[in-house]
C-alpha atoms as a PDB file:
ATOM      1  CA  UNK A   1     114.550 107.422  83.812  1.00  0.00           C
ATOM      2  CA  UNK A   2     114.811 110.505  81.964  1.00  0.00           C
ATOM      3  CA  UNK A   3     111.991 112.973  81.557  1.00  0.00           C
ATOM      4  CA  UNK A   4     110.355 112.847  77.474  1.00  0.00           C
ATOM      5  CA  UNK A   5     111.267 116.330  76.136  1.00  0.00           C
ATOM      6  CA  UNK A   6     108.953 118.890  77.236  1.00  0.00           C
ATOM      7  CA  UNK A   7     107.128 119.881  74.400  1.00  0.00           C
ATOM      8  CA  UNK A   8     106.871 115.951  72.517  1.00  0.00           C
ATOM      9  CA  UNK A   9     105.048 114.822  76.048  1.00  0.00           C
ATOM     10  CA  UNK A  10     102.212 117.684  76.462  1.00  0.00           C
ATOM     11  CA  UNK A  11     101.872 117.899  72.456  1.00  0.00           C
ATOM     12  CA  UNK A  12     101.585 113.941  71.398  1.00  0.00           C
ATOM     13  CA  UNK A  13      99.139 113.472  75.101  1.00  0.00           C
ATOM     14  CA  UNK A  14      97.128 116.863  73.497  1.00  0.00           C
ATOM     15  CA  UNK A  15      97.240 115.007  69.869  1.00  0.00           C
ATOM     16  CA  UNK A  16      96.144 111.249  70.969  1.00  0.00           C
ATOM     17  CA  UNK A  17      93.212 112.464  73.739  1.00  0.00           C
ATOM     18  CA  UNK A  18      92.274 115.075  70.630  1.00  0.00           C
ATOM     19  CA  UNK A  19      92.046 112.020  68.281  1.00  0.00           C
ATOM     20  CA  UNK A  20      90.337 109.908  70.829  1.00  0.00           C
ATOM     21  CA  UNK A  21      87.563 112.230  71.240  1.00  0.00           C
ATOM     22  CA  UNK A  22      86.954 113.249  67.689  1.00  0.00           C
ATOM     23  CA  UNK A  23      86.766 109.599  66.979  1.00  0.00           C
ATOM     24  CA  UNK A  24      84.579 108.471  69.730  1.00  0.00           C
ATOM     25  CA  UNK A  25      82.400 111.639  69.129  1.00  0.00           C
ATOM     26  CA  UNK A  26      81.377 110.433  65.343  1.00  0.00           C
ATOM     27  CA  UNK A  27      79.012 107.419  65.773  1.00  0.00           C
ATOM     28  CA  UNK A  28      80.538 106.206  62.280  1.00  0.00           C
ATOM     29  CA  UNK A  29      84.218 105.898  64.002  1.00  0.00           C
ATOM     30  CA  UNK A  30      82.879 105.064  67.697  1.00  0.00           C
ATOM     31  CA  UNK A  31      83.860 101.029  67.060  1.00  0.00           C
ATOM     32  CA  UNK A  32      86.967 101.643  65.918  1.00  0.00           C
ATOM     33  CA  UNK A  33      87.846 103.999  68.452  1.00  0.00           C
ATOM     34  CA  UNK A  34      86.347 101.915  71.215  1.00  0.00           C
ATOM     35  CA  UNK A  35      88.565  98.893  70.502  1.00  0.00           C
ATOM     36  CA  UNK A  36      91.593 101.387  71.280  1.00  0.00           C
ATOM     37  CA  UNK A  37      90.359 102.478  74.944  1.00  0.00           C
ATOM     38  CA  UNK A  38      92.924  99.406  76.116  1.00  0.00           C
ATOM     39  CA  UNK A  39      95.862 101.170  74.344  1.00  0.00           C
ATOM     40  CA  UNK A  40      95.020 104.600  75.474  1.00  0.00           C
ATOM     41  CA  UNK A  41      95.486 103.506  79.338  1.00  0.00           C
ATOM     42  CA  UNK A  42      98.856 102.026  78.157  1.00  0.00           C
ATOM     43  CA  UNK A  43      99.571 104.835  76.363  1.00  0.00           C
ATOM     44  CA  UNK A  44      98.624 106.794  79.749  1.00  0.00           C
ATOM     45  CA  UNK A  45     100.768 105.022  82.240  1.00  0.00           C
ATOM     46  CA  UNK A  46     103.954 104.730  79.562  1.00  0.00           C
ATOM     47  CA  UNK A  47     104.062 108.661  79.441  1.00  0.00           C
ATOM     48  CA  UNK A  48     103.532 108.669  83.133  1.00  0.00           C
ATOM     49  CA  UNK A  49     106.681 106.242  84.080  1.00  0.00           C
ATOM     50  CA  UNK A  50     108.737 108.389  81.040  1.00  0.00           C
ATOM     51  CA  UNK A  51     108.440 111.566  82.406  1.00  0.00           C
ATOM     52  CA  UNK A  52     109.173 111.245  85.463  1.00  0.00           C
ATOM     53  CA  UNK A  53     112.461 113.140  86.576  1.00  0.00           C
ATOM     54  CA  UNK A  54     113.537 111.005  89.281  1.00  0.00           C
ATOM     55  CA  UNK A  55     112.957 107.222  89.115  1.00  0.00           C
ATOM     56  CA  UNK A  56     114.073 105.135  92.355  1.00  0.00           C
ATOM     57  CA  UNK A  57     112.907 101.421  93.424  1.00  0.00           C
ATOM     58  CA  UNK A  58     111.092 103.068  96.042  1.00  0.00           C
ATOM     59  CA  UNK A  59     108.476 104.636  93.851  1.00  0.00           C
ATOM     60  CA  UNK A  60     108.152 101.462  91.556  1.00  0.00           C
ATOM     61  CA  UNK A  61     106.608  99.596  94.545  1.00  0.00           C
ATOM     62  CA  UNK A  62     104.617 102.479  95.512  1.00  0.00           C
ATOM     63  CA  UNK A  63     102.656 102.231  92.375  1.00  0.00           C
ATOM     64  CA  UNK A  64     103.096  98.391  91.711  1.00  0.00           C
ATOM     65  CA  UNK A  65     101.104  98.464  95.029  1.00  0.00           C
ATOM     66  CA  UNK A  66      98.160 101.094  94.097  1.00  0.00           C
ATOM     67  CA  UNK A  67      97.847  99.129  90.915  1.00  0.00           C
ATOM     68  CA  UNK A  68      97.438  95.840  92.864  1.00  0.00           C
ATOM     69  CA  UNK A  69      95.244  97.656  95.341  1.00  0.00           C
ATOM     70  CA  UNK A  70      93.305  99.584  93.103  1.00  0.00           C
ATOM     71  CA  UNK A  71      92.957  96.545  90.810  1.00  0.00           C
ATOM     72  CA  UNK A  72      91.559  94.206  94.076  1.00  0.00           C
ATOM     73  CA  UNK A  73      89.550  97.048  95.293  1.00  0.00           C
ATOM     74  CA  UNK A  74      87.632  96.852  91.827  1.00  0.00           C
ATOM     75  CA  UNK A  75      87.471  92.574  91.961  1.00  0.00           C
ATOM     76  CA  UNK A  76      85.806  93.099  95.664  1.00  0.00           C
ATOM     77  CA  UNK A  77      84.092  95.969  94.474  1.00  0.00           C
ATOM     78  CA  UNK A  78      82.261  93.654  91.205  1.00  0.00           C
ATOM     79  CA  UNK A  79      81.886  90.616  93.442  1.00  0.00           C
ATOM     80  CA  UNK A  80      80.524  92.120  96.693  1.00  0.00           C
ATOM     81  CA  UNK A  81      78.750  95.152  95.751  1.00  0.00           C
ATOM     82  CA  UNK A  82      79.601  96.919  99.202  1.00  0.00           C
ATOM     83  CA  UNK A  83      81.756  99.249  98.109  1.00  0.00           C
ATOM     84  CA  UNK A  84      80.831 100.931  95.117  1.00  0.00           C
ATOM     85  CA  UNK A  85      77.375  99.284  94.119  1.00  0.00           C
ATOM     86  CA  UNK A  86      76.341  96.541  91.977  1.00  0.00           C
ATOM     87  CA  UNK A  87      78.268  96.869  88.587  1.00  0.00           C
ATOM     88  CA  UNK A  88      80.047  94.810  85.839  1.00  0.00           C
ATOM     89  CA  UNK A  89      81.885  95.223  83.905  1.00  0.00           C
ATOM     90  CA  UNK A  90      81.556  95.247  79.702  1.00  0.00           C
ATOM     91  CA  UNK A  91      83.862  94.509  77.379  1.00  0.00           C
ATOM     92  CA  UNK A  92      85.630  98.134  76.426  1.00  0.00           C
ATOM     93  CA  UNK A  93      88.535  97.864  78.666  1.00  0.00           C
ATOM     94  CA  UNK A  94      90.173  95.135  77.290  1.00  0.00           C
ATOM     95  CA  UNK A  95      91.697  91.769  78.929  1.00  0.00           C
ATOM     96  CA  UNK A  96      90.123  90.774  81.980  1.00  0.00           C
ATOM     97  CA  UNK A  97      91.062  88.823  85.633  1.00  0.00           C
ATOM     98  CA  UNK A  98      88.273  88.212  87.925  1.00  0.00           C
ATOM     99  CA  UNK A  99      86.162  90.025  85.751  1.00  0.00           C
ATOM    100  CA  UNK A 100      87.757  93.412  85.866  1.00  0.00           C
ATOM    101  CA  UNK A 101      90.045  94.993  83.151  1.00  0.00           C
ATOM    102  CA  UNK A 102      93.601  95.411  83.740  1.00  0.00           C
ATOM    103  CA  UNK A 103      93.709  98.694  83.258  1.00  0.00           C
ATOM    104  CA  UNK A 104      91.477  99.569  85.696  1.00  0.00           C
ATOM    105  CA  UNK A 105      95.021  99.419  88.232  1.00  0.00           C
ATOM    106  CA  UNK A 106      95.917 101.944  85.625  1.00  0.00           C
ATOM    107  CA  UNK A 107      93.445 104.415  86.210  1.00  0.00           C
ATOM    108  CA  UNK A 108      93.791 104.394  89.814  1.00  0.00           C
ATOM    109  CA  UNK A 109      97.663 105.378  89.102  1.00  0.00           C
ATOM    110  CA  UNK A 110      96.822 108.193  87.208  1.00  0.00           C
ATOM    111  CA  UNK A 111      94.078 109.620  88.433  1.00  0.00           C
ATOM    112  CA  UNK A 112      95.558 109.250  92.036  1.00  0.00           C
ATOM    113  CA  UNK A 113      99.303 110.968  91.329  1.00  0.00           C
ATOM    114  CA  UNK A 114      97.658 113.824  89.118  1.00  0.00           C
ATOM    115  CA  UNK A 115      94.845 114.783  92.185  1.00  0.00           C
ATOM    116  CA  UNK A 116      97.860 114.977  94.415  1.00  0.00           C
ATOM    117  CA  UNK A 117      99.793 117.283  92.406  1.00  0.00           C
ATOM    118  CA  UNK A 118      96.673 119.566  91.927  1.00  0.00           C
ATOM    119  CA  UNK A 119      95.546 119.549  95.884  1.00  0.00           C
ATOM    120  CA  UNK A 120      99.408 120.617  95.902  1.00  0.00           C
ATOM    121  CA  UNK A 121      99.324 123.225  93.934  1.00  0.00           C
ATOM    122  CA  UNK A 122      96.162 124.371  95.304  1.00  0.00           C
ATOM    123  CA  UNK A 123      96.871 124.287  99.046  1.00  0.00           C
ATOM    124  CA  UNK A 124     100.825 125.294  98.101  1.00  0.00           C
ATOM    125  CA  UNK A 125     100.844 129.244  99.391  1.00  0.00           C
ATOM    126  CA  UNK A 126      98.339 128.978 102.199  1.00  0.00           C
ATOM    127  CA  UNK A 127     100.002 128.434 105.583  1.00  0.00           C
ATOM    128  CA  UNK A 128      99.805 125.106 107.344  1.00  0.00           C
ATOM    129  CA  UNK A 129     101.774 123.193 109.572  1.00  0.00           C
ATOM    130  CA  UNK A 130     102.879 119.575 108.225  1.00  0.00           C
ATOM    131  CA  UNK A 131     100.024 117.833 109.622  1.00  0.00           C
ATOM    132  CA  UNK A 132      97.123 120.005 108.560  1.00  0.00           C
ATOM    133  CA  UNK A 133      99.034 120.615 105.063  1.00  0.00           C
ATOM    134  CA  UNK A 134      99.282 116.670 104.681  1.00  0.00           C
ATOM    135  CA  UNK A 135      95.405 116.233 105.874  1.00  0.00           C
ATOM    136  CA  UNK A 136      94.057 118.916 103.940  1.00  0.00           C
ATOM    137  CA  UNK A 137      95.810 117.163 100.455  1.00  0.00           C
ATOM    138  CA  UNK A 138      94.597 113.997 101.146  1.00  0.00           C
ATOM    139  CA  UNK A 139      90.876 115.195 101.331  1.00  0.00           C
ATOM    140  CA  UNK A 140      91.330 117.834  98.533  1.00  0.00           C
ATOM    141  CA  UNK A 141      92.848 114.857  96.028  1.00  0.00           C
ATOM    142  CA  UNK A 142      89.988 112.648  97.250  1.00  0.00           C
ATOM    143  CA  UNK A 143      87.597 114.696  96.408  1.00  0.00           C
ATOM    144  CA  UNK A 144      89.396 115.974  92.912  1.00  0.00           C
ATOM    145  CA  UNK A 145      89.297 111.939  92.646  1.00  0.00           C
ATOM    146  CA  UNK A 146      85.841 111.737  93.387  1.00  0.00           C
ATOM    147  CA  UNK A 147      84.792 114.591  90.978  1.00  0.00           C
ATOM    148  CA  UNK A 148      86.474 113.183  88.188  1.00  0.00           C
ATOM    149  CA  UNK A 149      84.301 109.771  88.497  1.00  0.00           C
ATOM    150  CA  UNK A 150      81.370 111.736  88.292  1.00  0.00           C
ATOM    151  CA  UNK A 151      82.330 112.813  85.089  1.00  0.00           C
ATOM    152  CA  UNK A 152      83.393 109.689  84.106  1.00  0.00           C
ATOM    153  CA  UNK A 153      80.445 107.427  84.905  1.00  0.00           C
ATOM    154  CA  UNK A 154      77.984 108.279  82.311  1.00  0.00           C
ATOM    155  CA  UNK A 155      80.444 108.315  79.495  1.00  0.00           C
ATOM    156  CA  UNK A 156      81.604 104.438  80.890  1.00  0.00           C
ATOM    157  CA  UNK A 157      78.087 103.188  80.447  1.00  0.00           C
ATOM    158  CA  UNK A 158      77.837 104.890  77.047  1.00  0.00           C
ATOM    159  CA  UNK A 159      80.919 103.065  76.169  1.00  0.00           C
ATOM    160  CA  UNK A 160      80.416  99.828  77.610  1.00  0.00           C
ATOM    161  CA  UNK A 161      83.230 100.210  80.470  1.00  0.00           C
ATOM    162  CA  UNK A 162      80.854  99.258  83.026  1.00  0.00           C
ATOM    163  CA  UNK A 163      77.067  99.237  83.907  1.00  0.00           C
ATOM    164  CA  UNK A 164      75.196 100.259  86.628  1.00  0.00           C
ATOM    165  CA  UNK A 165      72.342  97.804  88.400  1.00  0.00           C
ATOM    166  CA  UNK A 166      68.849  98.973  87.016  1.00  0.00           C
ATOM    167  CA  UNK A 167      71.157 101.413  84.985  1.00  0.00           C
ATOM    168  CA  UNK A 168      71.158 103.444  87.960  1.00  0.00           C
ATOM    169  CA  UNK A 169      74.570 105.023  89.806  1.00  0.00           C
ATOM    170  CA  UNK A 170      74.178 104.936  93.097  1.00  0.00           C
ATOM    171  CA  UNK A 171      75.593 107.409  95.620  1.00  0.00           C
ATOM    172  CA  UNK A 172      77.253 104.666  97.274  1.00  0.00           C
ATOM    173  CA  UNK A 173      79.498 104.921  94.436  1.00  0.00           C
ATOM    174  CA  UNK A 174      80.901 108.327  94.958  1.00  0.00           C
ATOM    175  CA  UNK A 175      80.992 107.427  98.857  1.00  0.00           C
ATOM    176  CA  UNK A 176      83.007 104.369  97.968  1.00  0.00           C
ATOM    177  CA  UNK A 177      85.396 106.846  95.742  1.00  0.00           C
ATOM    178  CA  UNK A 178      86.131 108.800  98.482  1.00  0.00           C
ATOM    179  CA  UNK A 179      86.604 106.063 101.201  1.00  0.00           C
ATOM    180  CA  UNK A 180      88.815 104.212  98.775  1.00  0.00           C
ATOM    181  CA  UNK A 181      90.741 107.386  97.605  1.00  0.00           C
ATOM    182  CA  UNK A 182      91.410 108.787 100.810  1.00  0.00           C
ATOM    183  CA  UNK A 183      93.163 105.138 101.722  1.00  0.00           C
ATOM    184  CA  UNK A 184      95.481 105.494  98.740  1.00  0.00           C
ATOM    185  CA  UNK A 185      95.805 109.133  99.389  1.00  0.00           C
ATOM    186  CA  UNK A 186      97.520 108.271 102.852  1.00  0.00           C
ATOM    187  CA  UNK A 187      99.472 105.506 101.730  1.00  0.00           C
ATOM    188  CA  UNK A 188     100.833 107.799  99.052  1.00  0.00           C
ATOM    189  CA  UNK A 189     101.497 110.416 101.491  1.00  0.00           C
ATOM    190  CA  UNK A 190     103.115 108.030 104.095  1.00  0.00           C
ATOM    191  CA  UNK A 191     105.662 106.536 101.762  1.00  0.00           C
ATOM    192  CA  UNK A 192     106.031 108.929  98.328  1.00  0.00           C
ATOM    193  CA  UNK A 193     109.468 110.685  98.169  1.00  0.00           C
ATOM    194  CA  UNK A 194     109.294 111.554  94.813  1.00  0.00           C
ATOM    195  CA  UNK A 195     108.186 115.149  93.821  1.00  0.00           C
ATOM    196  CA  UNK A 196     105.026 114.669  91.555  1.00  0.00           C
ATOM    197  CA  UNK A 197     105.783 117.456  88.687  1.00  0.00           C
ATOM    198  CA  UNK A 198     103.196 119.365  86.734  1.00  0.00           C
ATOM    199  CA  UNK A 199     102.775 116.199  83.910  1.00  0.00           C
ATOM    200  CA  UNK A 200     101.069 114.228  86.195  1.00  0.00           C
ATOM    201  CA  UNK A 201      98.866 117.016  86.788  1.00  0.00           C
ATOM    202  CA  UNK A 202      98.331 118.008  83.426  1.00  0.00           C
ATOM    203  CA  UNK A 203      97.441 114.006  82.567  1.00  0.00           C
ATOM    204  CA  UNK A 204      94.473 114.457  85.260  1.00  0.00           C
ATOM    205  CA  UNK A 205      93.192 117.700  83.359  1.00  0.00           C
ATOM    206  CA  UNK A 206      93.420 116.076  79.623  1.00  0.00           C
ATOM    207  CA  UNK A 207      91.324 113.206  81.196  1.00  0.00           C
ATOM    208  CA  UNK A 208      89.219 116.026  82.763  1.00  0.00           C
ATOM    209  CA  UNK A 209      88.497 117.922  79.762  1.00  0.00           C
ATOM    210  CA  UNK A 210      87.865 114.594  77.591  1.00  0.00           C
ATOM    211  CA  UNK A 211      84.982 113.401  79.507  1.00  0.00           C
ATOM    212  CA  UNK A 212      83.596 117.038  80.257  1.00  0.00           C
ATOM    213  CA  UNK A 213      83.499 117.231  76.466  1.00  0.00           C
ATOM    214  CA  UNK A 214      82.173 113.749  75.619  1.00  0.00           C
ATOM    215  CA  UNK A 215      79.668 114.166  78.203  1.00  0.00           C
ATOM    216  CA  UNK A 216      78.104 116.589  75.902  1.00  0.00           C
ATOM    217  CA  UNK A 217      78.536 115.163  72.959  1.00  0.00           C
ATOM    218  CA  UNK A 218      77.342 111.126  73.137  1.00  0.00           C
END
């Protein structure tokens, strides 16, 4: 599929996460804006599968399968409470299986492909040999995974995404995060053949930035 042009992708992502957060920041346009939140994770995955420069049938099941996976691991996750805690969730995220939004596979995708192109980047002039290069980016994106939750989980009770038992997040969720992330991580490594560019990245850091900010302003 061929790539968006360079400066339509980063500038309309900048614009619509910019919108988003000037809207959900203004308690008079925080309904409106909520009711969107389904849209924005299609609008998230769309400029993911558009931009990428090399599209094979290979890659398509790789990340038909992490949003299967990451979708199930949120069903178990909601039903048994082993993994991540007890949690629901609200109403925010849109259509719903099992109790758990759709887009929730989604997030998984993105946040997943943009922590492995930072751990990358960041690991990419220190000297390793394949193994300890391919262990040390699957713990560095776990945790880059796992950080980004933390930043996300009092903004998604704010918002209704989900909510905590005894409004309480339990370190059991992080734990879970990184358990859970460090699976995908290895799959991803094990089977991905297709170089993840800086757009993936750069997806990870708008997301990054968002909640940072919203974090201080709801």
């Amino acid at each position: 599929m061929k790539g968006l042009n360079f400066l339509n992708k980063y500038t309309v992502t900048a614009i619509v996460f910019t919108v988003g957060l000037i809207g959900l920041s203004i308690s008079a346009s925080r309904p409106l804006f909520i009711q969107l939140v389904p849209i924005n994770f299609l609008f998230l995955i769309f400029m993911f599968i558009s931009s990428l420069k090399k599209w094979t049938f290979q890659f398509f099941v790789l990340i038909a399968t992490v949003f299967v996976a990451g979708f199930l691991v949120e069903v178990l996750g909601t039903k048994k409470g082993f993994i991540f805690g007890n949690y629901f969730y609200g109403n925010t995220l849109g259509f719903k299986i099992w109790d758990v939004p759709l887009v929730m596979g989604i997030n998984w995708i993105i946040v997943l492909f943009g922590a492995i192109y930072w751990a990358n980047y960041i690991l990419k002039n220190l000297i390793f040999n394949a193994f300890w290069r391919k262990f040390l980016v699957i713990l560095l994106s776990s945790l880059l995974m796992t950080g980004l939750d933390f930043f996300i989980e009092p903004i998604a009770i704010s918002l209704d995404f989900w909510h905590w038992e005894d409004n309480i997040i339990p370190l059991r969720n992080y734990l879970g995060w990184l358990a859970i992330s460090i699976l995908f991580n290895i799959f991803v490594q094990t089977l991905n053949k297709v170089k993840i560019d800086f757009f993936s990245g750069y997806l990870f850091l708008v997301q990054l930035i968002f909640f940072l900010i919203l974090n201080l302003t709801l």
